[in-house]
Structures are given as structure tokens and as C-alpha cells.
Protein backbone atom coordinates (compact mmCIF):
# COMPACT_ATOMS: atom_id res chain seq x y z
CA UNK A 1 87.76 111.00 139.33
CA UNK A 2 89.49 114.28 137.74
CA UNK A 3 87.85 115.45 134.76
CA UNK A 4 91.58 115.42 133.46
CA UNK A 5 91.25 111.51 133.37
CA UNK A 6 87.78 111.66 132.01
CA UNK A 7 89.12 113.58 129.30
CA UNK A 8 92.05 111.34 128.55
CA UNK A 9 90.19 107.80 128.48
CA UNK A 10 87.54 109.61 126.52
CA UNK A 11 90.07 110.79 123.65
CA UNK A 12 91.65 107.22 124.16
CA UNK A 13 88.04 105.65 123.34
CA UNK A 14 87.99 107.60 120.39
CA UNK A 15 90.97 106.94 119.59
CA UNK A 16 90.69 103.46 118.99
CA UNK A 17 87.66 103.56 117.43
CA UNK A 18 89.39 105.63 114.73
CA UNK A 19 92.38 103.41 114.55
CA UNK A 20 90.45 100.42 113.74
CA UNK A 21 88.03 102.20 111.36
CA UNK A 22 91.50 103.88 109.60
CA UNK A 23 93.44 100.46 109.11
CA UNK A 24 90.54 98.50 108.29
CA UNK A 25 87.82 100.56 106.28
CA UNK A 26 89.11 103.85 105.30
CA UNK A 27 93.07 104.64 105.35
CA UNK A 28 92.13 108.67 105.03
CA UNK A 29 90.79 108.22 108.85
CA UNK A 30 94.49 107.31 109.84
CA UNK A 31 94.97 111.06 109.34
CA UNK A 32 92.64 111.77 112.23
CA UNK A 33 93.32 108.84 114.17
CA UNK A 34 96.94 109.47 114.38
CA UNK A 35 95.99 113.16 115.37
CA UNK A 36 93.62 111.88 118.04
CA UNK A 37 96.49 109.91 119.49
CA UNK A 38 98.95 112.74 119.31
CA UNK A 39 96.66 114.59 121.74
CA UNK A 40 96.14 111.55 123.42
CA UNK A 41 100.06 111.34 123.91
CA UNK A 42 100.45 114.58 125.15
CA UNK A 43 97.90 114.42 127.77
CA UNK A 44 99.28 111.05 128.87
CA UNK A 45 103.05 112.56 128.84
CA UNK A 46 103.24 112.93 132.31
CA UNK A 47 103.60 109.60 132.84
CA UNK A 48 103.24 107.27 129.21
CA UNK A 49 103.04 109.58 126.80
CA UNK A 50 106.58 108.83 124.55
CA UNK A 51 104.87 105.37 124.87
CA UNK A 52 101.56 106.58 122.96
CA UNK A 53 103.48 107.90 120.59
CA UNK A 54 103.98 105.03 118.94
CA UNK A 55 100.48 104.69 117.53
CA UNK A 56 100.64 108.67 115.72
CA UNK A 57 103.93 107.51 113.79
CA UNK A 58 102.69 104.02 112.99
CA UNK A 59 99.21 105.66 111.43
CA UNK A 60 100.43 108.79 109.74
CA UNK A 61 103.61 106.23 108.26
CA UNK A 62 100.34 104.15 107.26
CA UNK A 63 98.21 106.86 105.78
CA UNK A 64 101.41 108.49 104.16
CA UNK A 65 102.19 105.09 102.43
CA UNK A 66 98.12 104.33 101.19
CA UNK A 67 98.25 108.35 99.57
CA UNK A 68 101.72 107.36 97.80
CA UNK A 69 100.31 104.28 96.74
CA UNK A 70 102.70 102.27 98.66
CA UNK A 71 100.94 99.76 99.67
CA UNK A 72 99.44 97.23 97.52
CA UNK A 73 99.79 93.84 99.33
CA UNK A 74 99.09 93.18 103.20
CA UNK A 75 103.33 92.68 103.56
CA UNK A 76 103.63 96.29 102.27
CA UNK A 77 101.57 97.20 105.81
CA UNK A 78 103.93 95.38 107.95
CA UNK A 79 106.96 97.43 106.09
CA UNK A 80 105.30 100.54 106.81
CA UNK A 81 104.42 99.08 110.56
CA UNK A 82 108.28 98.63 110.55
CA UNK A 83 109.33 102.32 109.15
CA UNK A 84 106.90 103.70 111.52
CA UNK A 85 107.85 102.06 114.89
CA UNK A 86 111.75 102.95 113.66
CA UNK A 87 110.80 106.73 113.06
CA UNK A 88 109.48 106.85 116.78
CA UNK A 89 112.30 104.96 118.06
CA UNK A 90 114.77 107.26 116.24
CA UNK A 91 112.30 110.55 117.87
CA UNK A 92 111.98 109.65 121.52
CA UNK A 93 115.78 108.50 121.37
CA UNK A 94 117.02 111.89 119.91
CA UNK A 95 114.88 114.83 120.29
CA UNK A 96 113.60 116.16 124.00
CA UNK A 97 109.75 115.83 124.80
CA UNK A 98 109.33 119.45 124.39
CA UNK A 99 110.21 118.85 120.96
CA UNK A 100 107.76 116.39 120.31
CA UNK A 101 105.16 118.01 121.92
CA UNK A 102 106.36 121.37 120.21
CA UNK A 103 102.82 122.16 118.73
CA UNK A 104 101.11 122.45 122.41
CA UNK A 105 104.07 124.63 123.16
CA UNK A 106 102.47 127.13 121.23
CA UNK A 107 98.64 126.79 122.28
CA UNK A 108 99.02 126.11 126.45
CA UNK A 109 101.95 128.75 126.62
């Protein structure tokens, strides 16, 4: 097995873990979480990597919403569920993958 792959189910481990501590126990993890998944994403954009994407929009909509003070009841998370899965569908629909991935742009070239 590539170390690539080790790599990449490695992150993805972690970032589960971190998702599920971030929505349940601390929202300030979702930071992390959805940063862990952006890396995730790009490693994975070779072949589902606009599909990962999902998860960094969902939990960075999520954190953004718990430092606003957004959410107060549990329907207030499935609005912000909502916003986020609409920002990504609006991103991979619009912009090119270099674009989304602009950040790595930068450090790989």
C-alpha cells in the first residue's frame, strides 16, 4: 500500500474523530475539523475530493454560526447543515478545482 493512501485514511481517521468531538462536545474543534477535512479533500481530489468537501463547508458554516451565537436550539443546526451543504453546492458548481484548492497552489507549486 502507497504511503500516499496511508496518509489519506490516516488524516480521514482523524478527521472524524474531530468531527464528532466538534459537533458534539466542543464547537471551537469544528475549526480544526473542517481544516483536517480540507486537507483531506485535497488529497482525495484526484478522484472524490469535491465530494469531501462537503464536510469543511458544513463544519466551518457550523462553527461560524456557534461564534455568532446562531444557534440556540438543535433546528438552528439543521439550518446551518442547510446553508452549508448550499455554499458547497453553489462552490463546486461555479468555481474550478484549482480554485478551491487555491491555498495548496501556493505551498506544492
Amino acid at each position: 500500500m502507497p504511503m500516499i493512501t496511508i496518509v489519506f485514511y490516516g488524516l480521514l481517521t482523524i478527521a472524524v474523530f474531530l468531527s464528532v468531538i466538534g459537533v458534539i462536545l466542543n464547537p471551537k474543534i469544528s475549526w480544526l475539523a473542517g481544516l483536517v477535512w480540507y486537507v483531506v479533500s485535497f488529497w482525495g481530489s484526484w478522484s472524490i475530493g469535491l465530494y469531501l468537501l462537503v464536510f469543511p463547508f458544513t463544519l466551518w458554516t457550523f462553527a461560524l454560526a456557534h461564534i455568532l451565537r446562531f444557534i440556540k436550539k438543535p433546528t438552528h443546526t439543521v439550518v446551518c447543515l442547510a446553508v452549508g451543504i448550499l455554499l458547497w453546492i453553489v462552490s463546486i458548481n461555479v468555481f474550478d478545482d484549482y480554485w478551491l484548492f487555491y491555498p495548496f497552489s501556493h505551498l506544492l507549486g
